[in-house]
PDB file of N, CA and C in Angstrom:
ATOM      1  N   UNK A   1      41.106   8.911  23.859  1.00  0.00           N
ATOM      2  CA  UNK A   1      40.750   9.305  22.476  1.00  0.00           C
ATOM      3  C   UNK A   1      40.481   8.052  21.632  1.00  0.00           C
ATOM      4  N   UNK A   2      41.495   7.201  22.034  1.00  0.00           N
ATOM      5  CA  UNK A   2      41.033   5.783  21.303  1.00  0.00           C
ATOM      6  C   UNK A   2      39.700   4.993  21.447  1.00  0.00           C
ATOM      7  N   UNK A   3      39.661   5.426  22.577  1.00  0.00           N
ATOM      8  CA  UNK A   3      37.732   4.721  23.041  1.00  0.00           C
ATOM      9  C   UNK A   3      36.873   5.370  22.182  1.00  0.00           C
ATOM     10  N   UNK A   4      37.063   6.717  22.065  1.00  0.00           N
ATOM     11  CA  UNK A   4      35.779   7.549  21.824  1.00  0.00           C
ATOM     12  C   UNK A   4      36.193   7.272  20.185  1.00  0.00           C
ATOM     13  N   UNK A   5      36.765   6.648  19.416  1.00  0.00           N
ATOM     14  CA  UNK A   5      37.208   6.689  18.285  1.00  0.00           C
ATOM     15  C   UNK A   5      36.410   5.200  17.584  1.00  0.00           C
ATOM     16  N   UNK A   6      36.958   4.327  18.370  1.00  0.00           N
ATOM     17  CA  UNK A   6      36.345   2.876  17.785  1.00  0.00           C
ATOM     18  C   UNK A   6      34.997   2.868  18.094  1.00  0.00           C
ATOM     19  N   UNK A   7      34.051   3.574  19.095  1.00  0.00           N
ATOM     20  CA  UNK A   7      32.097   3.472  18.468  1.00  0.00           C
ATOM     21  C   UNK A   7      32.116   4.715  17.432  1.00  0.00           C
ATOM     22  N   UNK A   8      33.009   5.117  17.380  1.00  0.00           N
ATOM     23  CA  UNK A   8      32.209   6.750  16.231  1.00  0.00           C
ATOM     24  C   UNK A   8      32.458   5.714  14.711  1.00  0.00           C
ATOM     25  N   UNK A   9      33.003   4.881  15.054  1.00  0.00           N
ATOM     26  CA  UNK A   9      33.452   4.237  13.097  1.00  0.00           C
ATOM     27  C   UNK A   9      32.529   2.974  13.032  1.00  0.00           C
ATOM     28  N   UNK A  10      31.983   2.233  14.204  1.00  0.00           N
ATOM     29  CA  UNK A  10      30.689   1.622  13.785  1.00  0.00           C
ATOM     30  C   UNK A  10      29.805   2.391  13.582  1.00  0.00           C
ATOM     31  N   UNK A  11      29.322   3.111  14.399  1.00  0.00           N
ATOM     32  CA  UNK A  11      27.965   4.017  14.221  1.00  0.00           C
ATOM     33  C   UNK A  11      27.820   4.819  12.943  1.00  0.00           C
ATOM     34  N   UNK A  12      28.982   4.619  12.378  1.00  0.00           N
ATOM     35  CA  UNK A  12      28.794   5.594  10.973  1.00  0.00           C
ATOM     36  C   UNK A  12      28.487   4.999   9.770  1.00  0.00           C
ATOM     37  N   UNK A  13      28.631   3.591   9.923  1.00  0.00           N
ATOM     38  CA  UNK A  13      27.759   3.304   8.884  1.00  0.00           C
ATOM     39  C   UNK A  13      26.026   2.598   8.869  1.00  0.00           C
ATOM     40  N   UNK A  14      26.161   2.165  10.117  1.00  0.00           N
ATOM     41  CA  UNK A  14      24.463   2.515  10.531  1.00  0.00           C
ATOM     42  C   UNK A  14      23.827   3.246  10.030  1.00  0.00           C
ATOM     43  N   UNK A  15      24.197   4.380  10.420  1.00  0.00           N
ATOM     44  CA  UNK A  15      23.932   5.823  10.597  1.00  0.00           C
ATOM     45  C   UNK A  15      23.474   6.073   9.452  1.00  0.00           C
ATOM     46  N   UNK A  16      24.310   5.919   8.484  1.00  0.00           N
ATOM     47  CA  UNK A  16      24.323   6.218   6.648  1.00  0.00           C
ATOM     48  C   UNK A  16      23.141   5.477   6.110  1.00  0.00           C
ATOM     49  N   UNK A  17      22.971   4.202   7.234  1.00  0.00           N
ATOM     50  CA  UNK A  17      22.365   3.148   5.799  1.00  0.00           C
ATOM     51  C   UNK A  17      20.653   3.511   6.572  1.00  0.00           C
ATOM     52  N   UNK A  18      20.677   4.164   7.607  1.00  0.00           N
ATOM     53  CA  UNK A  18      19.025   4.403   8.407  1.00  0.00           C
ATOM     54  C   UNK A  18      18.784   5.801   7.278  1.00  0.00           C
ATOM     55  N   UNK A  19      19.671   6.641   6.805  1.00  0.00           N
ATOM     56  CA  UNK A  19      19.489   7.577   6.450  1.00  0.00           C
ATOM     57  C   UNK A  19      19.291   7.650   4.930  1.00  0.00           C
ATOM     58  N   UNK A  20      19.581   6.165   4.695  1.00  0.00           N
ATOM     59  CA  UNK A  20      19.736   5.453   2.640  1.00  0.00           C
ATOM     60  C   UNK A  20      17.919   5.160   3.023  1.00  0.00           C
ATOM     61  N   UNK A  21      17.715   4.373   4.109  1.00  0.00           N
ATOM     62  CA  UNK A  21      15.905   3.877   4.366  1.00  0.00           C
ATOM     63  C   UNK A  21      15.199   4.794   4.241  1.00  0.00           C
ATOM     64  N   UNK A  22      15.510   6.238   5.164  1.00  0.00           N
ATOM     65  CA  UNK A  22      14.899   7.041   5.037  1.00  0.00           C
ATOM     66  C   UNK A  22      14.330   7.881   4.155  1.00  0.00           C
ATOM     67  N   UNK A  23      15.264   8.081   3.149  1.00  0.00           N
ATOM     68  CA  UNK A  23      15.453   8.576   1.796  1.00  0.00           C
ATOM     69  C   UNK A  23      14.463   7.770   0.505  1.00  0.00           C
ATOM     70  N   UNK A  24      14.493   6.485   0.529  1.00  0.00           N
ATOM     71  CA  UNK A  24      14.308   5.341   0.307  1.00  0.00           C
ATOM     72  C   UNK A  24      12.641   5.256   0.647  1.00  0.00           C
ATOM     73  N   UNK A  25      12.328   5.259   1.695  1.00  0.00           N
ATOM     74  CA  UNK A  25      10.628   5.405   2.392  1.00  0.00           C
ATOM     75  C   UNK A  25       9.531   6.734   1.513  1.00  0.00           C
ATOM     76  N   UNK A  26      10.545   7.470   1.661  1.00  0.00           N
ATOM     77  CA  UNK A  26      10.499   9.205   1.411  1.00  0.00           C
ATOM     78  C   UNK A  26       9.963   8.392   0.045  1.00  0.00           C
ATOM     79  N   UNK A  27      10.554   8.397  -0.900  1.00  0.00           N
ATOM     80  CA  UNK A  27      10.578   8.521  -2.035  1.00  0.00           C
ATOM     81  C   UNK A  27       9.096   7.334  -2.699  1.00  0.00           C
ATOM     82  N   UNK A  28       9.147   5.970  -1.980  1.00  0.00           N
ATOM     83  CA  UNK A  28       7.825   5.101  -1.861  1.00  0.00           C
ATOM     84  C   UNK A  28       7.016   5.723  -1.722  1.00  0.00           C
ATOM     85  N   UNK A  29       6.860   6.797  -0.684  1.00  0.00           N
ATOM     86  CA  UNK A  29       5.611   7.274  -0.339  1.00  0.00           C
ATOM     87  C   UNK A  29       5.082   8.252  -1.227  1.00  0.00           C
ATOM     88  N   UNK A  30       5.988   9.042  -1.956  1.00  0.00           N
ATOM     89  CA  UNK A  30       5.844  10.007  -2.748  1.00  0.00           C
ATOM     90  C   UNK A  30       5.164   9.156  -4.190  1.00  0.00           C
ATOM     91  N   UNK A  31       5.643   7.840  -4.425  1.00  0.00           N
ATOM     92  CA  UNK A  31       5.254   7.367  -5.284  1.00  0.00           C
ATOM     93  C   UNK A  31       4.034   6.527  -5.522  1.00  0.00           C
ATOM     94  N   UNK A  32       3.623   6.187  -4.490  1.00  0.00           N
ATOM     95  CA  UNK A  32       2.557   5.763  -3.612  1.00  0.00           C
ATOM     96  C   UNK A  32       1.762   6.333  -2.069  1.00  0.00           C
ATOM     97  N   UNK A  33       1.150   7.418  -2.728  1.00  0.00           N
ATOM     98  CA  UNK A  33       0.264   7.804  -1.890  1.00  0.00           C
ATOM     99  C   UNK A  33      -0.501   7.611  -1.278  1.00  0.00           C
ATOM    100  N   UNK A  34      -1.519   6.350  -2.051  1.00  0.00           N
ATOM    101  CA  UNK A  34      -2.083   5.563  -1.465  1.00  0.00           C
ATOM    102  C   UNK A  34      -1.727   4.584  -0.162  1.00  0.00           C
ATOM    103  N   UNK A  35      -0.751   4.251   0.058  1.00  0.00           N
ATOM    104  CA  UNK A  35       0.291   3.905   0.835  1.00  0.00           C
ATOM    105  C   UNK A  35      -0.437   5.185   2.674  1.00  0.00           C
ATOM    106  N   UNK A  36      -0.206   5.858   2.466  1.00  0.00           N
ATOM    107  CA  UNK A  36      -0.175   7.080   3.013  1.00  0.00           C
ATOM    108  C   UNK A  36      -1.677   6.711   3.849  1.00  0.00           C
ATOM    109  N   UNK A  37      -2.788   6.810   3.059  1.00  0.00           N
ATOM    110  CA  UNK A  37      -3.953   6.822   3.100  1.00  0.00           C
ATOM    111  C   UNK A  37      -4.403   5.065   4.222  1.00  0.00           C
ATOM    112  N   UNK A  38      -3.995   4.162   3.401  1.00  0.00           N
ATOM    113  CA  UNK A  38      -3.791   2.486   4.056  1.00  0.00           C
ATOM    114  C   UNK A  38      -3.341   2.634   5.819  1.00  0.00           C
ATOM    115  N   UNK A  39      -2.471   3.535   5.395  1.00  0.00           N
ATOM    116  CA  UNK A  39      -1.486   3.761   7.029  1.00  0.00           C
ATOM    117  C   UNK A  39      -2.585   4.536   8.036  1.00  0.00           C
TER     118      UNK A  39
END
């Protein structure tokens, strides 16, 4: 239980901060459409 315990508490803040980018991208693109179009 201890193994499976110490990767679940790194991976969780990874996890959070790919999902802060994502959010983050989302919101650029929405604000820049043009962006969209370049791509």
């Amino acid at each position: 239980m201890k193994d499976g315990s110490a990767p679940l508490i790194p991976s969780d803040p990874p996890y959070k901060n790919k999902m802060m980018v994502t959010i983050t991208d989302g919101a650029l693109t929405l604000k820049q459409p043009s962006l969209i179009l370049a791509a």
